[in-house]
N, C-alpha and C. Protein backbone atom coordinates (compact mmCIF):
# COMPACT_ATOMS: atom_id res chain seq x y z
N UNK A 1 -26.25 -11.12 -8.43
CA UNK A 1 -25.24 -11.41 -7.44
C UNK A 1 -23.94 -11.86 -8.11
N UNK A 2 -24.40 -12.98 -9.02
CA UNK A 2 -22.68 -13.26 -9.84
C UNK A 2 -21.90 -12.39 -10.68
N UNK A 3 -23.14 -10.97 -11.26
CA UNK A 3 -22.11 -9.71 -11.58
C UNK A 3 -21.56 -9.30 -10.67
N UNK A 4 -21.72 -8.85 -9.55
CA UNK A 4 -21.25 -8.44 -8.51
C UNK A 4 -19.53 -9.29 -8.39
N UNK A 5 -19.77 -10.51 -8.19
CA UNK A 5 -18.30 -11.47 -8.41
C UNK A 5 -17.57 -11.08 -9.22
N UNK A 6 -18.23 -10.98 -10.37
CA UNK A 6 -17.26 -11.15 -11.97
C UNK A 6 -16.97 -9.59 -12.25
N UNK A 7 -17.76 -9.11 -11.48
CA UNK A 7 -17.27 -7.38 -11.44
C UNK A 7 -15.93 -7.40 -10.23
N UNK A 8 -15.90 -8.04 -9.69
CA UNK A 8 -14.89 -7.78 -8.48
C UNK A 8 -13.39 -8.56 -8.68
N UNK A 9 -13.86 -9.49 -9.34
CA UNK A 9 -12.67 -10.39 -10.26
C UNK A 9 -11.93 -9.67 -10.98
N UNK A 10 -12.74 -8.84 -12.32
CA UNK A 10 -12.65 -8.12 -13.23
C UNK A 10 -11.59 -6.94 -12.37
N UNK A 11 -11.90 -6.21 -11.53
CA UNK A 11 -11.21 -5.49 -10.93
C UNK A 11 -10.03 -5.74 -10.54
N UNK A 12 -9.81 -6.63 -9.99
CA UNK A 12 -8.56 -7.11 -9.60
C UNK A 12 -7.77 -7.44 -10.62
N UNK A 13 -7.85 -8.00 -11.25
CA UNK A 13 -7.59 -9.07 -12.98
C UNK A 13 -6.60 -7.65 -13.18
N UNK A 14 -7.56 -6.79 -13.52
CA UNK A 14 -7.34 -4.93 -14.09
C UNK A 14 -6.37 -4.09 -13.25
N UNK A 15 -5.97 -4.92 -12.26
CA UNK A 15 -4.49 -3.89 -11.33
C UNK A 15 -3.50 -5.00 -11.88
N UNK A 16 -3.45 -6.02 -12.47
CA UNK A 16 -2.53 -6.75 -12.77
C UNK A 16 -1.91 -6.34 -14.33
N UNK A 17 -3.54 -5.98 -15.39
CA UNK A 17 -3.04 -5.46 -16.45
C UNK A 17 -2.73 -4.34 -16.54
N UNK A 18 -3.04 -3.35 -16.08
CA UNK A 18 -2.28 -1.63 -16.03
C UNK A 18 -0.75 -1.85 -15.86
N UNK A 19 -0.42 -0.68 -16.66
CA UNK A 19 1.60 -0.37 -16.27
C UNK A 19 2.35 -1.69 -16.28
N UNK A 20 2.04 -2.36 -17.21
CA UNK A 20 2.88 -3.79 -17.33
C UNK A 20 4.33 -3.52 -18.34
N UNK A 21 4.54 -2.39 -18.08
CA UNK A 21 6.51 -2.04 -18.78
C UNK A 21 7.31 -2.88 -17.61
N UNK A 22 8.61 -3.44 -17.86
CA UNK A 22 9.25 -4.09 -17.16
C UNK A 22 9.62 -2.88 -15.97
N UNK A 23 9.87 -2.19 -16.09
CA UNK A 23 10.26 -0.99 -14.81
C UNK A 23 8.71 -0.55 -14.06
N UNK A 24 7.86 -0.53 -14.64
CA UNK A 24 6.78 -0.57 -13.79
C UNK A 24 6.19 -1.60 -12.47
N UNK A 25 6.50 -2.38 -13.23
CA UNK A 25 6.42 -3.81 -12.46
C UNK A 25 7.63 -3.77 -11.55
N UNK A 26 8.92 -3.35 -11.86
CA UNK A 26 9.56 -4.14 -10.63
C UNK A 26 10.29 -2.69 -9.84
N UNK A 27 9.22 -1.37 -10.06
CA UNK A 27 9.20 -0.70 -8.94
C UNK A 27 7.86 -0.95 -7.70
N UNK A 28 6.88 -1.97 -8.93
CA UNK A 28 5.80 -1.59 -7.78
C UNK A 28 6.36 -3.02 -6.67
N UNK A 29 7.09 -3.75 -7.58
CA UNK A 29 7.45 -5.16 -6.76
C UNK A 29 8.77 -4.57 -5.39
N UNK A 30 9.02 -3.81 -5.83
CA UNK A 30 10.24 -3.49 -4.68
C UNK A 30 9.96 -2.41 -3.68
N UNK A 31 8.73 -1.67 -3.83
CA UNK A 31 7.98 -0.60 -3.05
C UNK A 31 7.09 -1.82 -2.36
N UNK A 32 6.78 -2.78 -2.67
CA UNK A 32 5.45 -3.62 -2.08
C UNK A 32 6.66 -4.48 -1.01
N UNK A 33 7.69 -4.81 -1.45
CA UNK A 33 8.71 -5.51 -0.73
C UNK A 33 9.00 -4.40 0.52
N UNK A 34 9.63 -3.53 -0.01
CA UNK A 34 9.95 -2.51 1.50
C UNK A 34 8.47 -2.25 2.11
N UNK A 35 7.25 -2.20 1.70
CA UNK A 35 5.76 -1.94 2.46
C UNK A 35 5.79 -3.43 3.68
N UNK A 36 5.62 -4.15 2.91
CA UNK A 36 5.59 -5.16 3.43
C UNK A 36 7.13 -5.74 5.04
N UNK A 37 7.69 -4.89 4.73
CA UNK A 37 9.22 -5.27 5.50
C UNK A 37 8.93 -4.47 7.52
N UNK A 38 8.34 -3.47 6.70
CA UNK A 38 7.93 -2.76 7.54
C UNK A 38 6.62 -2.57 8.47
N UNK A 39 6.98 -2.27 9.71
CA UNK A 39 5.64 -2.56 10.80
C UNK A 39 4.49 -1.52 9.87
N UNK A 40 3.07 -1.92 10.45
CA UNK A 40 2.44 -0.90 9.12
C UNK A 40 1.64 0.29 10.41
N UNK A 41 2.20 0.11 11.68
CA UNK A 41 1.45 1.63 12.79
C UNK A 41 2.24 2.41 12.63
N UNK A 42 2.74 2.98 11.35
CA UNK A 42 3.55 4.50 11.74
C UNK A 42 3.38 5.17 10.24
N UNK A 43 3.98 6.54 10.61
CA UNK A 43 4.24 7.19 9.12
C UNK A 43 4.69 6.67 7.88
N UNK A 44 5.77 5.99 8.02
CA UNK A 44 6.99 5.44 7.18
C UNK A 44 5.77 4.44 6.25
N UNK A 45 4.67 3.35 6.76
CA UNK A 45 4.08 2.46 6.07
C UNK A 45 2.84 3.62 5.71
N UNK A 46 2.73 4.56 6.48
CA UNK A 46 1.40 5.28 4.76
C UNK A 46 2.20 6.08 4.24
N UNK A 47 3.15 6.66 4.30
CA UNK A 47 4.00 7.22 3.45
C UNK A 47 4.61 6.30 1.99
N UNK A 48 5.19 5.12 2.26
CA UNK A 48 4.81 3.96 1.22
C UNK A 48 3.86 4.11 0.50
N UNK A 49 3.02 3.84 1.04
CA UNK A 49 1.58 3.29 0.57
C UNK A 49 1.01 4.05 -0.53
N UNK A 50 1.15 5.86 0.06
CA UNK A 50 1.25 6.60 -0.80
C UNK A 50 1.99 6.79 -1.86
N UNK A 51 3.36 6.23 -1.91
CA UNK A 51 4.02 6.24 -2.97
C UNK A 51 3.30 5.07 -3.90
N UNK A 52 3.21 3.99 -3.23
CA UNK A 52 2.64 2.83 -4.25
C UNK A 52 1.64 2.99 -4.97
N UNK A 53 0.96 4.17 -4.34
CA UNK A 53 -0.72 4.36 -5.05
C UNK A 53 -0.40 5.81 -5.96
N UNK A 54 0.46 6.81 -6.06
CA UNK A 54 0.58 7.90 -6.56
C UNK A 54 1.82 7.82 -7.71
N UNK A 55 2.38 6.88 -7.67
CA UNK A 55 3.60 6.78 -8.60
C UNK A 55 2.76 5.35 -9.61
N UNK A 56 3.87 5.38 -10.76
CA UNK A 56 3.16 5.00 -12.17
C UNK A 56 3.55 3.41 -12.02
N UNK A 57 3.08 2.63 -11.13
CA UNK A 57 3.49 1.45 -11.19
C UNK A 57 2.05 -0.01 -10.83
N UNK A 58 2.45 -0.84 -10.93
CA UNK A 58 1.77 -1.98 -10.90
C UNK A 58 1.29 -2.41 -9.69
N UNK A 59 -0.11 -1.87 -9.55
CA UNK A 59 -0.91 -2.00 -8.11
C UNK A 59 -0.51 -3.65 -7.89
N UNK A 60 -1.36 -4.56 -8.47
CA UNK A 60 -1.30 -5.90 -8.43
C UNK A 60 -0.14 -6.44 -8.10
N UNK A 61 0.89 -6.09 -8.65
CA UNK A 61 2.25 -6.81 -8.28
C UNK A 61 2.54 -6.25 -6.74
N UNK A 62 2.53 -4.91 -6.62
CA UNK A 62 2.63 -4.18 -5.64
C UNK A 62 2.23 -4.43 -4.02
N UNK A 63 1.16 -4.71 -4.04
CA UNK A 63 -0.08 -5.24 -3.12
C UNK A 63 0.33 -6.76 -2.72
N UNK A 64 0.34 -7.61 -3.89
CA UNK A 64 0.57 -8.85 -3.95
C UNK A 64 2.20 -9.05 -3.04
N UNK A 65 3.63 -8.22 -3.45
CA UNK A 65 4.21 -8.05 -3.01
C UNK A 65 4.39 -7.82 -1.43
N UNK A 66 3.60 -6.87 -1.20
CA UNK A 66 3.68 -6.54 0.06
C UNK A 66 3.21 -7.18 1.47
N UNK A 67 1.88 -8.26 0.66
CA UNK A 67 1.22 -9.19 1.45
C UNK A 67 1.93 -10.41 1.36
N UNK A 68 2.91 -11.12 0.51
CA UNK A 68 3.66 -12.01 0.61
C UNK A 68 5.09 -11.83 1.80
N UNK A 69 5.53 -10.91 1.81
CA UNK A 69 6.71 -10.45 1.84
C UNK A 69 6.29 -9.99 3.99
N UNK A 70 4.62 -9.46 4.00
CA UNK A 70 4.44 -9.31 5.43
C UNK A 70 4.21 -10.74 5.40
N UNK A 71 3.73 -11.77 5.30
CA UNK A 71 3.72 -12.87 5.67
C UNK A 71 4.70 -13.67 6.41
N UNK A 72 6.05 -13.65 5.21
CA UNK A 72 7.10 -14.59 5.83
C UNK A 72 8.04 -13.38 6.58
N UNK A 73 7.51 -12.24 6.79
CA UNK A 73 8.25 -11.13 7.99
C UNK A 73 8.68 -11.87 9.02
N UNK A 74 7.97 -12.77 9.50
CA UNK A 74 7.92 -13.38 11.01
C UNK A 74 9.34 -14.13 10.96
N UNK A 75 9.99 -14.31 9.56
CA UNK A 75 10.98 -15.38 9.90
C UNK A 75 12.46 -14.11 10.21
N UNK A 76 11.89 -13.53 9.41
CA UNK A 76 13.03 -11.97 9.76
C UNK A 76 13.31 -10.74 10.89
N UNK A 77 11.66 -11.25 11.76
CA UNK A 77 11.98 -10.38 12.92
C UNK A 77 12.62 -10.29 13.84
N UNK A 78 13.92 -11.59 13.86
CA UNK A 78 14.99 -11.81 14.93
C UNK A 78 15.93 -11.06 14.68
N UNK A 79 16.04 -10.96 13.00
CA UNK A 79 17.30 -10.31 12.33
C UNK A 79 17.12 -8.80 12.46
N UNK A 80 16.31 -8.64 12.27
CA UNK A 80 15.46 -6.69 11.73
C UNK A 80 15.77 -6.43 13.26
N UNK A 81 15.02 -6.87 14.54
CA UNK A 81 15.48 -6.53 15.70
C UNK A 81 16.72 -6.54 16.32
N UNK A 82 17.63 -7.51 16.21
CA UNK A 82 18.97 -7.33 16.15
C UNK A 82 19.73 -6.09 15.65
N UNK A 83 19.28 -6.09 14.29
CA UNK A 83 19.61 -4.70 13.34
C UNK A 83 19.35 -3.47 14.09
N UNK A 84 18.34 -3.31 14.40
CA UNK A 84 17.64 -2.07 15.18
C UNK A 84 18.38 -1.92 16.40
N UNK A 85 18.55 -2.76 16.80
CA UNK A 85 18.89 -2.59 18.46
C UNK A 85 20.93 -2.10 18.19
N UNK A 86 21.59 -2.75 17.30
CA UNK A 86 22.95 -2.51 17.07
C UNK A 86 23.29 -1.07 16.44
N UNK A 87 22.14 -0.45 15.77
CA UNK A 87 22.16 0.84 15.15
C UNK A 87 21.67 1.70 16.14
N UNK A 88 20.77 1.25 17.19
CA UNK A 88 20.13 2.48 17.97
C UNK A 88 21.31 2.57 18.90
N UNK A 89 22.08 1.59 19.29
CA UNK A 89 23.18 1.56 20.08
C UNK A 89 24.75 2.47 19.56
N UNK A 90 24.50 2.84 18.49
CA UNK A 90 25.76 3.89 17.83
C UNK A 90 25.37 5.19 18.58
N UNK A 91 26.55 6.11 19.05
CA UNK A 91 26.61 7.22 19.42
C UNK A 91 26.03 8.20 18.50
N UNK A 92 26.33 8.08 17.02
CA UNK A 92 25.93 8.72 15.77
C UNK A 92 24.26 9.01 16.19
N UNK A 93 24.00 7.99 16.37
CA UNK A 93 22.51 7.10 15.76
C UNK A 93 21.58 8.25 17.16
N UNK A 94 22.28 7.77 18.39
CA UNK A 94 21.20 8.33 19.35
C UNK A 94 21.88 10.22 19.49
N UNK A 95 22.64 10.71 18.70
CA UNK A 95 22.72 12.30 18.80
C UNK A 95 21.55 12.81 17.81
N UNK A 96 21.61 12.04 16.41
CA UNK A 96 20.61 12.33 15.91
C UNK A 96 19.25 11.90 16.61
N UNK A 97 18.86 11.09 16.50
CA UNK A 97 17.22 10.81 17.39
C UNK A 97 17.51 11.94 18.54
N UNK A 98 18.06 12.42 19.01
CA UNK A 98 17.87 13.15 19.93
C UNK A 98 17.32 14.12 19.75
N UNK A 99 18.29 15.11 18.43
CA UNK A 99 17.51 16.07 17.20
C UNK A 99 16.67 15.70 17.14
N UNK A 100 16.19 14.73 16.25
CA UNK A 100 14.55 14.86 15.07
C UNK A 100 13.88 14.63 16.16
N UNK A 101 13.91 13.79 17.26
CA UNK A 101 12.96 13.43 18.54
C UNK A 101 11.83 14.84 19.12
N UNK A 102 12.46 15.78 18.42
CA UNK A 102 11.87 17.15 19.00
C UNK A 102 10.70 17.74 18.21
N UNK A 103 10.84 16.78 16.70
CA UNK A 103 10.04 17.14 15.97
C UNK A 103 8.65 16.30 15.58
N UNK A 104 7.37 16.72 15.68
CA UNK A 104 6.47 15.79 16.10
C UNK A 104 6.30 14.61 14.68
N UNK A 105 6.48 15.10 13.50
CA UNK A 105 6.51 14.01 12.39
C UNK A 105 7.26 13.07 12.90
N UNK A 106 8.94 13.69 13.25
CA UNK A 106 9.23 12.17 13.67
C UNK A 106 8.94 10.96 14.77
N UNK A 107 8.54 11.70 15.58
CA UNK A 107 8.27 10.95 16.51
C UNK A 107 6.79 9.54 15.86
N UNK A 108 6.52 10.02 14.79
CA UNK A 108 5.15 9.34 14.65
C UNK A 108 5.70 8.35 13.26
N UNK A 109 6.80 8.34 13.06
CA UNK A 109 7.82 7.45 12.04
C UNK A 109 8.03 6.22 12.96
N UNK A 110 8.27 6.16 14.65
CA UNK A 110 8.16 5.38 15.02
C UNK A 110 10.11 5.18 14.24
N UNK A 111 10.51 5.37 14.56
CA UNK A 111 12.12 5.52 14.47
C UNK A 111 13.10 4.62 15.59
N UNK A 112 12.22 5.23 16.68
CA UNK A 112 13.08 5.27 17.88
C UNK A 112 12.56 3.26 18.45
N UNK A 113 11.36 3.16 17.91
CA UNK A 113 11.83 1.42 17.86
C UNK A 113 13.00 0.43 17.08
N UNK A 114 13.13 -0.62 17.74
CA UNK A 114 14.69 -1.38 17.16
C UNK A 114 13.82 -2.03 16.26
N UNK A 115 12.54 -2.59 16.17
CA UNK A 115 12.01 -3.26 14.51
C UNK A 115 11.73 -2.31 13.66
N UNK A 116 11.05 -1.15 14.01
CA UNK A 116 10.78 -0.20 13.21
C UNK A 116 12.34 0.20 12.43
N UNK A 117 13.09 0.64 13.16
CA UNK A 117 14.50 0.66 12.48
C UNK A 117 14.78 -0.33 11.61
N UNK A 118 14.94 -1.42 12.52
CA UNK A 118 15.93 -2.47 11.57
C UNK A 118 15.22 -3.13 10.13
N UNK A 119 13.62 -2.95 10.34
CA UNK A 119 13.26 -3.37 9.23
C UNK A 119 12.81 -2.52 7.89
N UNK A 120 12.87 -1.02 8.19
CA UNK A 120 13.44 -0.54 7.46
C UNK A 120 14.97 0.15 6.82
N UNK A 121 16.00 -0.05 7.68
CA UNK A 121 17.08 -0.45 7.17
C UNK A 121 17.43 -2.01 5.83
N UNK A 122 16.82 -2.59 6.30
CA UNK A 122 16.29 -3.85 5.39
C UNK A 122 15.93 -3.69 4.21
N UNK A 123 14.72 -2.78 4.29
CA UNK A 123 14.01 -2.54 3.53
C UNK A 123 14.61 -1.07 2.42
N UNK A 124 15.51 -0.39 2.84
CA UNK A 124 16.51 0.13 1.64
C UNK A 124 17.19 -0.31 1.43
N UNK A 125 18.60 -1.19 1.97
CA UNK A 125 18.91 -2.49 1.68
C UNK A 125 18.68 -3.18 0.46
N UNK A 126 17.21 -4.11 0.45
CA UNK A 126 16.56 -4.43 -0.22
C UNK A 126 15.90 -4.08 -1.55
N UNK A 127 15.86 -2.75 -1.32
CA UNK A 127 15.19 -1.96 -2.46
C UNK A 127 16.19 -2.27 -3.91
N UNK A 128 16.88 -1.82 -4.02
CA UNK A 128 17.61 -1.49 -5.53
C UNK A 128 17.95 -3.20 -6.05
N UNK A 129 18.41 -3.96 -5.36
CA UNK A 129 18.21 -5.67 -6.15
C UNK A 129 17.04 -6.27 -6.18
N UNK A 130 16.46 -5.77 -5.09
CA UNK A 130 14.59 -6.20 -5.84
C UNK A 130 14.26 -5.82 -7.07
N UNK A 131 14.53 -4.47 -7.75
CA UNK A 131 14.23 -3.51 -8.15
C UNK A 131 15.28 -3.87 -9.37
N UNK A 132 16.19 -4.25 -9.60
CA UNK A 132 16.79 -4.92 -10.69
C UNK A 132 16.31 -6.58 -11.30
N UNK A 133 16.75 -6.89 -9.63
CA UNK A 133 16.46 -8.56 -10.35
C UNK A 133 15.05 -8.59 -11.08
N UNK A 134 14.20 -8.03 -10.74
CA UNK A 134 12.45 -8.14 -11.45
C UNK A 134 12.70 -7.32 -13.02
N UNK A 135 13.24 -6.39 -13.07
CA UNK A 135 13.37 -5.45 -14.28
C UNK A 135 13.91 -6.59 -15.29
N UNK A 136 14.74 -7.43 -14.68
CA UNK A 136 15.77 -8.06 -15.43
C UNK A 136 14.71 -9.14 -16.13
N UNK A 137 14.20 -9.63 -14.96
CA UNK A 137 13.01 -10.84 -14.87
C UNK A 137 11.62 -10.76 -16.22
N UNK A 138 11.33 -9.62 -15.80
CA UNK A 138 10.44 -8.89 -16.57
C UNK A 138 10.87 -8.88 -17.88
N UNK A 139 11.92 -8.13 -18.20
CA UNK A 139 12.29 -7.93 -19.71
C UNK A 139 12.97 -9.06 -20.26
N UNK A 140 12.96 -10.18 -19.94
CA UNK A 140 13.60 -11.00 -20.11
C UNK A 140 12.48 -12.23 -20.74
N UNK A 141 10.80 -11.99 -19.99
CA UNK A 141 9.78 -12.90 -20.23
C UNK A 141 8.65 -12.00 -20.77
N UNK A 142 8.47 -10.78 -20.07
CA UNK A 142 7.26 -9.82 -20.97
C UNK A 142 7.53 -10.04 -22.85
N UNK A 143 6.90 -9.97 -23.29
CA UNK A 143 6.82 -9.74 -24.97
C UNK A 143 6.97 -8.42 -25.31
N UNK A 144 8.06 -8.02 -26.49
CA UNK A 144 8.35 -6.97 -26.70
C UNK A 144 7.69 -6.59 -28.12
N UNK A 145 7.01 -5.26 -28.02
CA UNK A 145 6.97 -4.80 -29.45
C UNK A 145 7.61 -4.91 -30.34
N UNK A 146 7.27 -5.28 -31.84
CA UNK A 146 8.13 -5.36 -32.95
C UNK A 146 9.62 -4.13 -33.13
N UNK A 147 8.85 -3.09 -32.78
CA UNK A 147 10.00 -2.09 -32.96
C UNK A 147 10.91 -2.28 -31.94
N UNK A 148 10.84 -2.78 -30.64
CA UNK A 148 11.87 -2.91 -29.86
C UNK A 148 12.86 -3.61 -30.42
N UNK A 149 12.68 -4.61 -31.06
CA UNK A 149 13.23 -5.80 -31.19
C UNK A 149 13.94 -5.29 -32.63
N UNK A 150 13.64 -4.22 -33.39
CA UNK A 150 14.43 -4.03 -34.96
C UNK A 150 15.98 -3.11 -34.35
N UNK A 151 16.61 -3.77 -35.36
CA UNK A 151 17.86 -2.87 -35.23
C UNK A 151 17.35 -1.13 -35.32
N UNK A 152 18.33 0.03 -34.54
CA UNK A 152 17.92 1.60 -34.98
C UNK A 152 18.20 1.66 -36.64
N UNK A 153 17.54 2.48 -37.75
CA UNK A 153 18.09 2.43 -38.51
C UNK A 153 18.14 4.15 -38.38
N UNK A 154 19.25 4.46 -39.65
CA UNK A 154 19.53 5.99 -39.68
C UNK A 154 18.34 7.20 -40.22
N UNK A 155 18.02 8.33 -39.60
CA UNK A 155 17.07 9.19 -40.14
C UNK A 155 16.96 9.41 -41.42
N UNK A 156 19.05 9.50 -41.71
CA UNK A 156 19.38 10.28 -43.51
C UNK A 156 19.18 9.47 -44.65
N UNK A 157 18.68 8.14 -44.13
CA UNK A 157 18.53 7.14 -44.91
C UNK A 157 17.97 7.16 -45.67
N UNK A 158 17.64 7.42 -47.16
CA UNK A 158 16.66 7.39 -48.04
C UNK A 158 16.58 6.35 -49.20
N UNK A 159 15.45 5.49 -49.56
CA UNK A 159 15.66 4.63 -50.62
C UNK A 159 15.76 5.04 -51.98
């Protein structure tokens, strides 16, 4: 029974050590941030999901991300709905939905809600300074290989 534990520990432990390059980590941290931003009954959150699990990045951070980030959602759903409701209200906004509305993928994106909108508006928003500040974060505290750290020297160089 306690392999069973220390096997399941072990597992988890093991999405934290895979793809630990500083850009690995703070794409899976800014894909888990927009997962998390977003309601998870529509296309848009397994379409994520799929990216988080098919692209070369850090399950653990990822996951971890996304379950922190749905947590304190609740303090942002006044704002995200606001958002939604001021964008669905543009003339722009409802000629298009009118278009894609015809097409059955979109309709199942769940678009035409004001949280579904606004919190992924947020959530691209969000993306590219998540997605720096961690890179920055990362390479700044990860440990670098010796060769990173040597000056380039020249090919023609010979002793």
């Amino acid at each position: 029974m306690l392999e069973f534990v220390w096997a399941g520990i072990g597992g988890i432990v093991g999405l934290f050590l895979k793809e630990t390059k500083p850009h690995q980590i703070a794409l899976a941290v800014a894909l888990g941030v927009m997962l998390g931003l977003i309601p998870k009954a529509n296309l848009i959150a397994v379409v994520l999901v799929l990216v988080l699990f098919l692209t070369r990045c850090n399950l653990g951070f990822g996951i971890l991300a996304a379950a922190l980030v749905s947590l304190a959602m609740s303090r942002l759903d006044p704002f995200a709905d606001a958002l939604g409701i001021r964008l669905l209200a543009e003339a722009s906004v409802i000629d298009l939905e009118a278009t894609l509305i015809q097409y059955p993928l979109f309709a199942w994106t769940a678009m035409n809600n004001t949280m579904v909108l606004g919190c992924f508006v947020l959530g691209v928003i969000a993306f590219l300074p998540v997605y720096l500040l961690v890179f920055v974060a990362c390479w700044m505290i990860l440990p670098r290989k010796k060769a990173d750290s040597l000056p380039p020297t020249p090919k023609d160089a010979r002793a």
